[in-house]
PDB file of N, CA and C in Angstrom:
ATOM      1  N   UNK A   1     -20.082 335.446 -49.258  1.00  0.00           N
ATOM      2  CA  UNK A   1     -19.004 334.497 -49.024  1.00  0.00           C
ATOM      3  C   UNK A   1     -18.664 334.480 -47.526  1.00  0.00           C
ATOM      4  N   UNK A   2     -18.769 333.157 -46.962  1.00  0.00           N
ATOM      5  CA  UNK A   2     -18.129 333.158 -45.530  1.00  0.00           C
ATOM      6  C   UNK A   2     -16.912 333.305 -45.668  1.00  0.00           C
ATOM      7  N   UNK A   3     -16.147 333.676 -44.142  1.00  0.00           N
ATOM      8  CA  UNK A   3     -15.005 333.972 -43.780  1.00  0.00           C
ATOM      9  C   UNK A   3     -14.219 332.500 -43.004  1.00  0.00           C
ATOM     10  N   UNK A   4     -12.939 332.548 -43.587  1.00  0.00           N
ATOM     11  CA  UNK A   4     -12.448 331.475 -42.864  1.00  0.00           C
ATOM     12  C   UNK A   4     -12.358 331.649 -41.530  1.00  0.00           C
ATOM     13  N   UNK A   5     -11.825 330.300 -40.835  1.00  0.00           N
ATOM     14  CA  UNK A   5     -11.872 330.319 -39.485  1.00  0.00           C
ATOM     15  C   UNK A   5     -10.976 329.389 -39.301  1.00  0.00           C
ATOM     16  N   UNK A   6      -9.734 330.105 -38.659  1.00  0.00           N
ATOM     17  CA  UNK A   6      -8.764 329.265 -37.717  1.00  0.00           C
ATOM     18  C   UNK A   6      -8.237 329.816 -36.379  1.00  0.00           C
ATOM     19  N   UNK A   7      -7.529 328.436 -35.913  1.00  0.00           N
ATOM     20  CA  UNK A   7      -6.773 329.096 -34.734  1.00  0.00           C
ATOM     21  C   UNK A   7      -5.404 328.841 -35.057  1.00  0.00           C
ATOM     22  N   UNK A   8      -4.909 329.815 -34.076  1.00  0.00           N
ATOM     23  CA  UNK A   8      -3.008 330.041 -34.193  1.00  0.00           C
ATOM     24  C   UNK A   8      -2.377 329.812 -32.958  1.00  0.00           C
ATOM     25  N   UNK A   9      -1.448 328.754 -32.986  1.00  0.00           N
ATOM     26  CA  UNK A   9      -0.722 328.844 -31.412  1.00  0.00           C
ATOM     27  C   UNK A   9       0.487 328.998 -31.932  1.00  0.00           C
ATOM     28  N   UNK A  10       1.197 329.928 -30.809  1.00  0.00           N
ATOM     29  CA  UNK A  10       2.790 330.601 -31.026  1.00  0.00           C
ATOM     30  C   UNK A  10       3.284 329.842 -30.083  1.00  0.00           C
ATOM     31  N   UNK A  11       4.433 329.387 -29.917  1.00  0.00           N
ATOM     32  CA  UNK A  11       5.433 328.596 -29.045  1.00  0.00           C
ATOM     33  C   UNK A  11       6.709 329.560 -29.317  1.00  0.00           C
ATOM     34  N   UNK A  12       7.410 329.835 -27.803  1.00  0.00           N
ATOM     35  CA  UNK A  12       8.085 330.694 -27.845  1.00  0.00           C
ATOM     36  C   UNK A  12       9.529 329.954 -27.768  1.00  0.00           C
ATOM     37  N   UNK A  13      10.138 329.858 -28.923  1.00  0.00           N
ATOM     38  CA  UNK A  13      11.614 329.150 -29.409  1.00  0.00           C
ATOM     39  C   UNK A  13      12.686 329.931 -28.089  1.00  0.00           C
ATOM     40  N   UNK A  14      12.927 331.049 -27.788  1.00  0.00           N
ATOM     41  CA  UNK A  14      13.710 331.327 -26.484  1.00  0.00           C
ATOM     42  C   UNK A  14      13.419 330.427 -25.329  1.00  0.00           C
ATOM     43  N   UNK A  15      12.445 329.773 -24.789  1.00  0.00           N
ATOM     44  CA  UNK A  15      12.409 329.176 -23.518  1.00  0.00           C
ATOM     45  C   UNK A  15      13.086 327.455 -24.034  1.00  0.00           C
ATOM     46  N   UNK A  16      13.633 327.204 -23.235  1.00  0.00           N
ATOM     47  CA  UNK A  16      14.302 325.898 -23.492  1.00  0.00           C
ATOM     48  C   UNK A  16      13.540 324.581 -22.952  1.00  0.00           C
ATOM     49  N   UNK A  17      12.411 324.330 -23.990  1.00  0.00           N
ATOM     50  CA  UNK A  17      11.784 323.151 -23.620  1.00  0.00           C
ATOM     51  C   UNK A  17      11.922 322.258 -24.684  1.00  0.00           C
ATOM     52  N   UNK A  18      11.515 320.903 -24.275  1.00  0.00           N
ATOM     53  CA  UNK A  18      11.980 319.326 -24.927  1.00  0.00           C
ATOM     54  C   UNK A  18      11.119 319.409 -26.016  1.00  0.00           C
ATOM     55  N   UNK A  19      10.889 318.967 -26.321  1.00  0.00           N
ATOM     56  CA  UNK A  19       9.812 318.162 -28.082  1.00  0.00           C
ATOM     57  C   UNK A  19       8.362 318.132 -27.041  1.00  0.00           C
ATOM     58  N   UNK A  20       8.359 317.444 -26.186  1.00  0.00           N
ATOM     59  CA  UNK A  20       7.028 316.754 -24.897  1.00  0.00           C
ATOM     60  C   UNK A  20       6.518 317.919 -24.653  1.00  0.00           C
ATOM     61  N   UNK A  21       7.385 318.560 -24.228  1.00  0.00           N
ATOM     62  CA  UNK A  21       7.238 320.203 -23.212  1.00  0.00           C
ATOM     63  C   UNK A  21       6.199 321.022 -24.034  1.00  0.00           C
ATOM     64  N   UNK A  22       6.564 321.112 -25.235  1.00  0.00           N
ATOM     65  CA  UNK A  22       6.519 322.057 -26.619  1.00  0.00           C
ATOM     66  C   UNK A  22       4.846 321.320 -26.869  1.00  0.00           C
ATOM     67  N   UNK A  23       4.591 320.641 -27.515  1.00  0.00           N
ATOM     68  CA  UNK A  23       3.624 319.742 -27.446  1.00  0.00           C
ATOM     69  C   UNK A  23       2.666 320.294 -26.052  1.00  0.00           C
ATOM     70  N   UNK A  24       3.399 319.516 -25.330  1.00  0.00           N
ATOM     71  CA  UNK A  24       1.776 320.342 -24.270  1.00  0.00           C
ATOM     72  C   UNK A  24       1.421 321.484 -23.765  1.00  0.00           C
ATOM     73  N   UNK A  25       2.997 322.422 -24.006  1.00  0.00           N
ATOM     74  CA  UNK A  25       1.938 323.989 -23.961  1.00  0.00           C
ATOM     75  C   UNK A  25       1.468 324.437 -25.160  1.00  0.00           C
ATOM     76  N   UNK A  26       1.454 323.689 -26.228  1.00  0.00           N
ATOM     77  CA  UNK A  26       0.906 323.815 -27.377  1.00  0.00           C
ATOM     78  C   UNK A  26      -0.885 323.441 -27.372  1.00  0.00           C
ATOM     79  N   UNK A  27      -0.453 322.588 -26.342  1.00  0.00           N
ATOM     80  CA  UNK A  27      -1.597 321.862 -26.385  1.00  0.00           C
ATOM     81  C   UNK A  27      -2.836 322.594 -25.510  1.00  0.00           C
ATOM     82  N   UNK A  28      -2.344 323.245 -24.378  1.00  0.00           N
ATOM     83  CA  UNK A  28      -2.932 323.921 -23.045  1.00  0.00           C
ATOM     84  C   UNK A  28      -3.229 325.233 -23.860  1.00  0.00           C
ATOM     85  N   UNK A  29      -2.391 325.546 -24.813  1.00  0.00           N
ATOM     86  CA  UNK A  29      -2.718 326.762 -25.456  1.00  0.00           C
ATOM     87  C   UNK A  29      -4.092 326.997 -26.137  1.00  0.00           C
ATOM     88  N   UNK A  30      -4.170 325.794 -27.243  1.00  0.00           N
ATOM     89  CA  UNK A  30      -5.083 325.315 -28.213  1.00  0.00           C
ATOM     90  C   UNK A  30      -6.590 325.173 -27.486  1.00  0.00           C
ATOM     91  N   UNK A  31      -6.664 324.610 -26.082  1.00  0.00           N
ATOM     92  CA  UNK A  31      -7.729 324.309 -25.382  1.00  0.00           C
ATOM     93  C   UNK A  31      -8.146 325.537 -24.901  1.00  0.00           C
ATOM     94  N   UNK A  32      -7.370 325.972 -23.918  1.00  0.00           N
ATOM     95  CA  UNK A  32      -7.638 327.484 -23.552  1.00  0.00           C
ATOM     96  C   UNK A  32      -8.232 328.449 -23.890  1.00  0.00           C
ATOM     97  N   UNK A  33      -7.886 328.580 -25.510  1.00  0.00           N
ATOM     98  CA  UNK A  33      -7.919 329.255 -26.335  1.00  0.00           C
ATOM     99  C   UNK A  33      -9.419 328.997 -26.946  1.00  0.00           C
ATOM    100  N   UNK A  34      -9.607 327.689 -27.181  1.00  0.00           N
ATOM    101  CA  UNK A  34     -11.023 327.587 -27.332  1.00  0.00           C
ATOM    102  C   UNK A  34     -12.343 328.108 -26.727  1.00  0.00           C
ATOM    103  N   UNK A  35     -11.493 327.560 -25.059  1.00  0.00           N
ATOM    104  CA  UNK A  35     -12.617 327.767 -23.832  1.00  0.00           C
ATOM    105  C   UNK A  35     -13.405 328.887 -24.261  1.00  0.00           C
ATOM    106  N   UNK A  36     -12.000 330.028 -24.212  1.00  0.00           N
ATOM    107  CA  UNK A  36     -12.521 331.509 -23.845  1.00  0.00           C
ATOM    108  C   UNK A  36     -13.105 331.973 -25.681  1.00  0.00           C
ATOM    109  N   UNK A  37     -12.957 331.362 -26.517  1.00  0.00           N
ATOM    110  CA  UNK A  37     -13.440 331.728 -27.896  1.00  0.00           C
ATOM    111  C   UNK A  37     -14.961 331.555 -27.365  1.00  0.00           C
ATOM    112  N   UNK A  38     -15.326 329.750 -27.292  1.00  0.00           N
ATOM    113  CA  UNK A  38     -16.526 329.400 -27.205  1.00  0.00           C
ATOM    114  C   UNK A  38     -17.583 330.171 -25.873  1.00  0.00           C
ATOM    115  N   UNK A  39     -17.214 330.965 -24.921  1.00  0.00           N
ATOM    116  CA  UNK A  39     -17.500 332.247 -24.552  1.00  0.00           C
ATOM    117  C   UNK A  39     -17.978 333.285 -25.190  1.00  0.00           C
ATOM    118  N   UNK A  40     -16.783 333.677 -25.394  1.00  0.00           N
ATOM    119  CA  UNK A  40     -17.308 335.097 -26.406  1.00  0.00           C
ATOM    120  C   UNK A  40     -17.908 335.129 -27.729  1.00  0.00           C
ATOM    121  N   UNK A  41     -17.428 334.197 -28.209  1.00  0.00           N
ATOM    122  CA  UNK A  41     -18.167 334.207 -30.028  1.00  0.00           C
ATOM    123  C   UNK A  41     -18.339 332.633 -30.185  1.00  0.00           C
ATOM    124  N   UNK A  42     -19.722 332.328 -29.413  1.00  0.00           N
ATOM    125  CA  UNK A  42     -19.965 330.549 -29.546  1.00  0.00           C
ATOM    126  C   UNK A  42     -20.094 330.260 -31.215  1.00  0.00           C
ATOM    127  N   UNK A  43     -20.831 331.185 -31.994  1.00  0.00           N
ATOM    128  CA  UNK A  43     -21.035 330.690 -33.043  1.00  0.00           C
ATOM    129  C   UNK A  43     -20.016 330.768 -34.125  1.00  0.00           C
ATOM    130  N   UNK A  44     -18.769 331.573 -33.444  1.00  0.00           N
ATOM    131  CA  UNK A  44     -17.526 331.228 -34.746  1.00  0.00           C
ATOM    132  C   UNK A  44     -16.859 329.910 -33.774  1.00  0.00           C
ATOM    133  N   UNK A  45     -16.571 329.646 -32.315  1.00  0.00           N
ATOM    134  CA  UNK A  45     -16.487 328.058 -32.175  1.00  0.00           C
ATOM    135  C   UNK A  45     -17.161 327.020 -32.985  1.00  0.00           C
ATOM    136  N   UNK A  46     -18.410 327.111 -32.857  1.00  0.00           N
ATOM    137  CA  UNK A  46     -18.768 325.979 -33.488  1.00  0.00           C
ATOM    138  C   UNK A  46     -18.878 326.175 -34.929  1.00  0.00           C
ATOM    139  N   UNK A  47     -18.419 326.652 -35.663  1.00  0.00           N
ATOM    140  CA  UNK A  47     -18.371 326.808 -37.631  1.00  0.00           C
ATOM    141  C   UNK A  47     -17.088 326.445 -37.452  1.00  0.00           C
ATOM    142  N   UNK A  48     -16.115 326.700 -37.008  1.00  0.00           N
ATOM    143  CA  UNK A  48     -14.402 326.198 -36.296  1.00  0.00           C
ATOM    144  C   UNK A  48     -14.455 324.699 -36.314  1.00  0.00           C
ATOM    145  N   UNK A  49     -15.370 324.261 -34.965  1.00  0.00           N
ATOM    146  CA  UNK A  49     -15.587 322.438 -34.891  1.00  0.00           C
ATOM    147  C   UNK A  49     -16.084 321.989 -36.211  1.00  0.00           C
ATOM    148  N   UNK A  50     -17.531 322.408 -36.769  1.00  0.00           N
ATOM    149  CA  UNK A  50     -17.966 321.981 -37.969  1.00  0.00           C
ATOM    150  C   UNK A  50     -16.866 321.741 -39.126  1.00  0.00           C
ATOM    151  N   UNK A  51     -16.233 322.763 -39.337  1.00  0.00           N
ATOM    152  CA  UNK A  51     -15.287 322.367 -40.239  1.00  0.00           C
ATOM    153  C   UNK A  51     -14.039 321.781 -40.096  1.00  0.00           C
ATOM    154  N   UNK A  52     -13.813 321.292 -39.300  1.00  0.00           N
ATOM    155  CA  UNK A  52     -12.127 320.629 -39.116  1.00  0.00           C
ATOM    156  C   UNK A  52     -11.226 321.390 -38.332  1.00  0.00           C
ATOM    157  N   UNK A  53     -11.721 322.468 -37.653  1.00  0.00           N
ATOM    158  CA  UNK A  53     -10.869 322.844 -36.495  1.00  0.00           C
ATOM    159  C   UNK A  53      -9.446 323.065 -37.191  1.00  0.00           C
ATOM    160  N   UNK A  54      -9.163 323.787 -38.247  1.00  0.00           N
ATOM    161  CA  UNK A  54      -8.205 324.264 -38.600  1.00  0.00           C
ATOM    162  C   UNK A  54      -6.770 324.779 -37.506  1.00  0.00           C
ATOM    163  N   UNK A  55      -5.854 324.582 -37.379  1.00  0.00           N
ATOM    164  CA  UNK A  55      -5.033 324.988 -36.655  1.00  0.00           C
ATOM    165  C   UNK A  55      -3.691 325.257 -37.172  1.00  0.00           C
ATOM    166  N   UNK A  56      -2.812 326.359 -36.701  1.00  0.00           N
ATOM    167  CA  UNK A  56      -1.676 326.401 -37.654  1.00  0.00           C
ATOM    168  C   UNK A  56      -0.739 326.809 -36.403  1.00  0.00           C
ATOM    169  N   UNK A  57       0.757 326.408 -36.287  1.00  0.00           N
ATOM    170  CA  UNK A  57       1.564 326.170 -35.560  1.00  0.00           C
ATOM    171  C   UNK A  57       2.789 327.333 -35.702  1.00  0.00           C
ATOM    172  N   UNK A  58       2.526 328.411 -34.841  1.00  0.00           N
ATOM    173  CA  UNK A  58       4.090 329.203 -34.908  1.00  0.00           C
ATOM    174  C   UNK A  58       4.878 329.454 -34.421  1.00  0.00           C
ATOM    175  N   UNK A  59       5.930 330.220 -34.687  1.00  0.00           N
ATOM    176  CA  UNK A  59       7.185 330.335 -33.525  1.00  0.00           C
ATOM    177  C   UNK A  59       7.879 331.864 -33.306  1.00  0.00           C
ATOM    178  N   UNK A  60       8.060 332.538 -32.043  1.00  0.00           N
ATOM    179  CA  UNK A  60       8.850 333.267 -31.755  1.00  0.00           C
ATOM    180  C   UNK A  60      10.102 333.043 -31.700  1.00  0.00           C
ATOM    181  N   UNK A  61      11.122 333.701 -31.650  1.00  0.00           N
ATOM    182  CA  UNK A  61      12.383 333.517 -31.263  1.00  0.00           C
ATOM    183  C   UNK A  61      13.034 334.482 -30.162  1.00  0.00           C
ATOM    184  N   UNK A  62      12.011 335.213 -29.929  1.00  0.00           N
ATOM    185  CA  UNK A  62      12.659 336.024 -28.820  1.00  0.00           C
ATOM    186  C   UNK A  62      11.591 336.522 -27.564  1.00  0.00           C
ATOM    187  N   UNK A  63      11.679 336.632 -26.269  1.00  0.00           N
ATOM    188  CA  UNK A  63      10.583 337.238 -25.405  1.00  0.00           C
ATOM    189  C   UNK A  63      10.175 338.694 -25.942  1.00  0.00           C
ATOM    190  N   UNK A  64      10.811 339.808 -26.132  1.00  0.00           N
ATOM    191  CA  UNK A  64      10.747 340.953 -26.781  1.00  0.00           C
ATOM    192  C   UNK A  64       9.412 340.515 -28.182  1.00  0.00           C
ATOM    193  N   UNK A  65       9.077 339.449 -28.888  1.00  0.00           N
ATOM    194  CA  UNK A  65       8.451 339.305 -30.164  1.00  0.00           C
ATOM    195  C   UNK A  65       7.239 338.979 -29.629  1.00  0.00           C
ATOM    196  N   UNK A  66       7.077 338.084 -28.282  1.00  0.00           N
ATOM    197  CA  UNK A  66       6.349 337.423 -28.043  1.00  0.00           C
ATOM    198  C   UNK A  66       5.638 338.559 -26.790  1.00  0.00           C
ATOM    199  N   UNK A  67       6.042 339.594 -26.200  1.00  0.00           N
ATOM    200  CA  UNK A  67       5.073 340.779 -25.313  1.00  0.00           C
ATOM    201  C   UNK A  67       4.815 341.785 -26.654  1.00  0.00           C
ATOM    202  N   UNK A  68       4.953 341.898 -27.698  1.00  0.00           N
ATOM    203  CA  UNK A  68       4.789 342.509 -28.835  1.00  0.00           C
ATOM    204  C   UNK A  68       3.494 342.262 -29.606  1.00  0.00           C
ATOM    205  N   UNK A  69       3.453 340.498 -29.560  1.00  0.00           N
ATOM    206  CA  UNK A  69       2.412 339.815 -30.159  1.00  0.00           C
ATOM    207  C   UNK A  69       1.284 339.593 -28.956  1.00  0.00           C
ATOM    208  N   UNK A  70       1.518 339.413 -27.688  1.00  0.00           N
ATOM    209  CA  UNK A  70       0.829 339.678 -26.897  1.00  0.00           C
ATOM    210  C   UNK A  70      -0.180 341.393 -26.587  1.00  0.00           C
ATOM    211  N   UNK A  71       0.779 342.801 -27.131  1.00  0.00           N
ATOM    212  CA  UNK A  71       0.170 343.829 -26.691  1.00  0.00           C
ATOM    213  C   UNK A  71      -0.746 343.841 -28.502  1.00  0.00           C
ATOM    214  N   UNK A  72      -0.327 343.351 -29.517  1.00  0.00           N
ATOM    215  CA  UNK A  72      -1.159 343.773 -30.481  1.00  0.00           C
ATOM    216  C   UNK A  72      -2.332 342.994 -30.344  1.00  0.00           C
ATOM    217  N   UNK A  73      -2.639 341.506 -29.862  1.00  0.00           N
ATOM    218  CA  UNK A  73      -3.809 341.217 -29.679  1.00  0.00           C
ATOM    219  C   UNK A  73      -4.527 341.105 -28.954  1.00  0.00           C
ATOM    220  N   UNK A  74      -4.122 341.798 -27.564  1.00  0.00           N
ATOM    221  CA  UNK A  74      -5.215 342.839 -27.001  1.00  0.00           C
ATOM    222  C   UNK A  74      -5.707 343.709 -27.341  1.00  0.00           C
ATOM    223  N   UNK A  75      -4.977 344.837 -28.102  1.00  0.00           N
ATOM    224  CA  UNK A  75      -5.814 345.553 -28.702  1.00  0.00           C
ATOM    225  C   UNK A  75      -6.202 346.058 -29.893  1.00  0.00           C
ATOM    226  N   UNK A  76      -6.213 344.232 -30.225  1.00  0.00           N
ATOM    227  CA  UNK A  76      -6.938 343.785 -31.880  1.00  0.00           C
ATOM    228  C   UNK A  76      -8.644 343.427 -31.243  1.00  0.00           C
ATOM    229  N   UNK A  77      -8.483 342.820 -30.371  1.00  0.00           N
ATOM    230  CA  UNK A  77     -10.359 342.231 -29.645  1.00  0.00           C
ATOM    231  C   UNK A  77     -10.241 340.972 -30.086  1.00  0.00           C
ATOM    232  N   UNK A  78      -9.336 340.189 -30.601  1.00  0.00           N
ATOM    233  CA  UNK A  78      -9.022 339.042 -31.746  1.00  0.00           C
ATOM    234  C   UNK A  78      -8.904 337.776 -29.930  1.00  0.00           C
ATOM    235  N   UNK A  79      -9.947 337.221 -29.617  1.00  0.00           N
ATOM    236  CA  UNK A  79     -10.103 336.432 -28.687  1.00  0.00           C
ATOM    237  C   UNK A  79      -8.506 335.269 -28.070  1.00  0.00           C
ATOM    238  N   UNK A  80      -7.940 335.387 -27.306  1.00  0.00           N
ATOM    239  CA  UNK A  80      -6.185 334.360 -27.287  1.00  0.00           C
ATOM    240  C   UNK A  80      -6.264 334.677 -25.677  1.00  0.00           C
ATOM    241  N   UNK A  81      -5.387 333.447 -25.024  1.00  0.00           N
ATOM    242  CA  UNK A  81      -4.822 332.816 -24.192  1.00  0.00           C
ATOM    243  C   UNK A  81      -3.217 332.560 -24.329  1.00  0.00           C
ATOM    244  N   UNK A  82      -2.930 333.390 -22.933  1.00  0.00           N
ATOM    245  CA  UNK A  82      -1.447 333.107 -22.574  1.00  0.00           C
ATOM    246  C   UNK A  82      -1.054 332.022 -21.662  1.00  0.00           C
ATOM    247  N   UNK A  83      -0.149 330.461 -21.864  1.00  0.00           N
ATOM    248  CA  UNK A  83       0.039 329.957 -21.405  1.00  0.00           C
ATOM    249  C   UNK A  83       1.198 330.110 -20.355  1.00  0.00           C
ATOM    250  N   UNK A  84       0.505 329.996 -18.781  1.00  0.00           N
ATOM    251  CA  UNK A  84       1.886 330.455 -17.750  1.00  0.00           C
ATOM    252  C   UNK A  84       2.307 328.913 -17.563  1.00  0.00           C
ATOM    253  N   UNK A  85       3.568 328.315 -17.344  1.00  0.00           N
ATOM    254  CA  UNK A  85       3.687 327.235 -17.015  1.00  0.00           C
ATOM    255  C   UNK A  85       3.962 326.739 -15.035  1.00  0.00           C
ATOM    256  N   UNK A  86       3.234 325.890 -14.788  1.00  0.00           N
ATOM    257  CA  UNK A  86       3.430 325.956 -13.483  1.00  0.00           C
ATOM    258  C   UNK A  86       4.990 325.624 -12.906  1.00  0.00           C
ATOM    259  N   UNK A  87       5.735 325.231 -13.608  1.00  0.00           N
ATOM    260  CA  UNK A  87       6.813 325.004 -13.235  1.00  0.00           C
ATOM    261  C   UNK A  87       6.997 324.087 -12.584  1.00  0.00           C
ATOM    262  N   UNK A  88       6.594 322.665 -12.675  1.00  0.00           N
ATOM    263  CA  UNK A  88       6.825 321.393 -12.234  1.00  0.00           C
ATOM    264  C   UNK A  88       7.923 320.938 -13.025  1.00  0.00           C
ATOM    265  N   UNK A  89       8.537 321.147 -13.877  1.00  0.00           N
ATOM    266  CA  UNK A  89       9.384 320.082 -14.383  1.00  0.00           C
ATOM    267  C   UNK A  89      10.695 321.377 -15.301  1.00  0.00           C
ATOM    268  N   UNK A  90       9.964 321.766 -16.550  1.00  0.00           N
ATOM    269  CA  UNK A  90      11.561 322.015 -17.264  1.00  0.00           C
ATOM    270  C   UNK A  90      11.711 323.737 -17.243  1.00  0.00           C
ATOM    271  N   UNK A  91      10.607 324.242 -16.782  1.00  0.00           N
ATOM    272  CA  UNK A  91      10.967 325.970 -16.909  1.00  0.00           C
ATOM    273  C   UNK A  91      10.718 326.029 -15.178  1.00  0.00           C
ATOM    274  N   UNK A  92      11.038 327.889 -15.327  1.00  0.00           N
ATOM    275  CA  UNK A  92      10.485 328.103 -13.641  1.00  0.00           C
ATOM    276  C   UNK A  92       8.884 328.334 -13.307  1.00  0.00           C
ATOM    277  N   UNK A  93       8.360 328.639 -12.824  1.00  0.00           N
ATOM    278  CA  UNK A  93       6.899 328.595 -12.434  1.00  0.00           C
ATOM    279  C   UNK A  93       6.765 330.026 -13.146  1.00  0.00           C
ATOM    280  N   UNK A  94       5.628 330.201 -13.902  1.00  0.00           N
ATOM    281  CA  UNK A  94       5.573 331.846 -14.211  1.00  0.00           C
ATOM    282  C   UNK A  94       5.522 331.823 -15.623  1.00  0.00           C
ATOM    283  N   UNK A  95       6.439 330.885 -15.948  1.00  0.00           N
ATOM    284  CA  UNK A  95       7.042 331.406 -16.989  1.00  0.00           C
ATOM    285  C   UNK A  95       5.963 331.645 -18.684  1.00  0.00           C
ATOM    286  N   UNK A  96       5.861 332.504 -19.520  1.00  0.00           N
ATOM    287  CA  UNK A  96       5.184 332.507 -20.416  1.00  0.00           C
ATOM    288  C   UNK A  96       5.561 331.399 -21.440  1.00  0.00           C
ATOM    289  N   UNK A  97       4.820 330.311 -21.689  1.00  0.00           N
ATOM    290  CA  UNK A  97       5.522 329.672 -22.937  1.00  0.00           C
ATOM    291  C   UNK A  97       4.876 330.345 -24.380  1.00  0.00           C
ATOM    292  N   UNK A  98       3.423 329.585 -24.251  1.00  0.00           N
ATOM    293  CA  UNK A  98       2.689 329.826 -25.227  1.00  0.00           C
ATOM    294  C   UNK A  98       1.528 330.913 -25.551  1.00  0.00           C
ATOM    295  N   UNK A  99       1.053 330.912 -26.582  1.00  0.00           N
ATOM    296  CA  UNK A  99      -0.402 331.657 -26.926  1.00  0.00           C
ATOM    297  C   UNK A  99      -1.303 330.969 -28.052  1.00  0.00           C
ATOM    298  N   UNK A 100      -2.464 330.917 -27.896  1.00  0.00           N
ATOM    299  CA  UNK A 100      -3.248 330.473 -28.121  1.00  0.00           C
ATOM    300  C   UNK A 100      -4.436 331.656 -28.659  1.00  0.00           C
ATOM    301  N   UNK A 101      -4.363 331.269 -30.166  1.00  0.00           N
ATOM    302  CA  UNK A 101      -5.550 332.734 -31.314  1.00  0.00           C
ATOM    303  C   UNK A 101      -6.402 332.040 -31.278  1.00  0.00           C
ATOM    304  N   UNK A 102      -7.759 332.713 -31.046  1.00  0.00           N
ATOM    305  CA  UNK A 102      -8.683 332.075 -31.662  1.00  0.00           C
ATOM    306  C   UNK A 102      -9.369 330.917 -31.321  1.00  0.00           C
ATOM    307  N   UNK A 103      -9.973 330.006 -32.074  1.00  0.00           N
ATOM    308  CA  UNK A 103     -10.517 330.462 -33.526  1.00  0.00           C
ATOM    309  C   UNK A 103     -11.016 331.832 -32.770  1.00  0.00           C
ATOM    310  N   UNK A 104     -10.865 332.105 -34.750  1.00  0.00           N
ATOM    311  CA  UNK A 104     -11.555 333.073 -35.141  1.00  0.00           C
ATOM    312  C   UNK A 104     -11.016 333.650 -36.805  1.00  0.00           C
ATOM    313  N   UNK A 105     -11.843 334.740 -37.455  1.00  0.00           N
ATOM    314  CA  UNK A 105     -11.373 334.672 -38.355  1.00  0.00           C
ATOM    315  C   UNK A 105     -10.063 334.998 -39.489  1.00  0.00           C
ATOM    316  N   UNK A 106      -9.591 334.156 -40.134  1.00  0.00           N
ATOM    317  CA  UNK A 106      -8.149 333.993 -40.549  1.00  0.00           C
ATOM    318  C   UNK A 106      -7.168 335.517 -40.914  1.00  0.00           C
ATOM    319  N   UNK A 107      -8.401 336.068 -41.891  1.00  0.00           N
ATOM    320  CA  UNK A 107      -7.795 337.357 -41.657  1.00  0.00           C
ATOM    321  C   UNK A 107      -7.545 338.618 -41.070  1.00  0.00           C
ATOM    322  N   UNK A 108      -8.338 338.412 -39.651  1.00  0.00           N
ATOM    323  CA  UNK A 108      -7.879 339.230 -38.478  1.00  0.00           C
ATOM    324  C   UNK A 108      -6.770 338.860 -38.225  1.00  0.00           C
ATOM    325  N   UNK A 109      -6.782 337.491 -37.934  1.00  0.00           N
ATOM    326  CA  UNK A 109      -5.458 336.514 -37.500  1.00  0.00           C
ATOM    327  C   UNK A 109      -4.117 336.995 -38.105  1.00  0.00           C
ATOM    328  N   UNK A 110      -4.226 336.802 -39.233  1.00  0.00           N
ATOM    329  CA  UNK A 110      -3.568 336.571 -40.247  1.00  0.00           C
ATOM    330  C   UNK A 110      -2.550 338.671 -40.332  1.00  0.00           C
ATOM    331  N   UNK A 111      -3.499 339.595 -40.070  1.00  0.00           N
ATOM    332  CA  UNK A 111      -3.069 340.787 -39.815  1.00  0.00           C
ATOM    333  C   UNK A 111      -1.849 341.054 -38.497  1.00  0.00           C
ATOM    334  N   UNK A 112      -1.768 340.055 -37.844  1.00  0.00           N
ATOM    335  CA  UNK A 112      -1.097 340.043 -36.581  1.00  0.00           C
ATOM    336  C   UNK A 112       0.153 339.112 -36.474  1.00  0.00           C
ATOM    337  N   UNK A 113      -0.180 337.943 -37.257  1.00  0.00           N
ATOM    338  CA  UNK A 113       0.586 336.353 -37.149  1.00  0.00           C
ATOM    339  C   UNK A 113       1.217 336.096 -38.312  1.00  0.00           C
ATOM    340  N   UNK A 114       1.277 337.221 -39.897  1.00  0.00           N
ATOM    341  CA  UNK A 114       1.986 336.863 -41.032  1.00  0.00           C
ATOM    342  C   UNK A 114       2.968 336.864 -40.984  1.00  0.00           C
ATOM    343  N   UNK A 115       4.064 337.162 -40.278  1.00  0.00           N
ATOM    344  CA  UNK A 115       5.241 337.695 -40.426  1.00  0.00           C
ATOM    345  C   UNK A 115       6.055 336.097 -39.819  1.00  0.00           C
ATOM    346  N   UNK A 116       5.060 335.620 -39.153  1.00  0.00           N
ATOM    347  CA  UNK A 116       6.418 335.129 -38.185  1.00  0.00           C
ATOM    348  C   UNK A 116       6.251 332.954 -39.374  1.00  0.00           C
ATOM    349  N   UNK A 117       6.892 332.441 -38.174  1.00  0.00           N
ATOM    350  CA  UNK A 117       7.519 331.277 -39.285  1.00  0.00           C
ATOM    351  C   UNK A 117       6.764 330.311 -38.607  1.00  0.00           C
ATOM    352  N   UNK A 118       6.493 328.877 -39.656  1.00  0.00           N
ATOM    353  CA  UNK A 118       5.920 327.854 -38.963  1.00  0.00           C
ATOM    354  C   UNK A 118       6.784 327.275 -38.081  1.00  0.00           C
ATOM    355  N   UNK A 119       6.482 326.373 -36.988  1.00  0.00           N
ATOM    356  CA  UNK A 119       7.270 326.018 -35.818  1.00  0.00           C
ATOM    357  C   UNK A 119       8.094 324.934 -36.765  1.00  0.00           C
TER     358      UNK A 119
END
């Protein structure tokens, strides 16, 4: 039996961005996140594209949840991207919004990302 395959982007509910804002570090996350997948493990990217590019949408509520979820999937090996925002418009430059899992497979994912809530 194959293993599923998705990706996970976290959006961090403490930083105070618009609906737009939210959306495109969602979005910078999702890409990112690919780049460096289709790098390291090309052939779970492309079983990812083949099937519909699964994606599932979550949320922190606090910075403390979100360097937490950052130190466990470093040293899970579970492939993700941290979005810094340049600070042109609604945060300061620096600032961490998002993260970006994966792909990869659901229940590595899923060992790290169950707890928390859809956005």
């Amino acid at each position: 039996m194959e293993k599923e395959i998705k990706q996970v982007i976290i959006l961090r509910k403490d930083v105070k961005m618009g609906t737009g804002k939210m959306v495109a570090q969602g979005s910078h996350a999702s890409l990112m996140s690919f780049l460096h997948t289709e790098k390291s493990y090309p052939e779970i990217a492309k079983k990812w594209l083949a099937e519909g590019e699964t994606k599932i949408v979550l949320k922190v509520n606090k910075e403390d949840e979100f360097e937490e979820l950052k130190n466990r999937l470093k040293r899970s090996g579970i492939p993700f991207q941290v979005v810094k925002d340049a600070g042109q418009t609604q945060v300061p430059p620096g600032t961490e919004t998002a993260i970006g899992v994966g792909p990869y497979y659901t229940d590595e994912i899923n060992k790290i990302t169950a707890k928390l809530k859809l956005l």
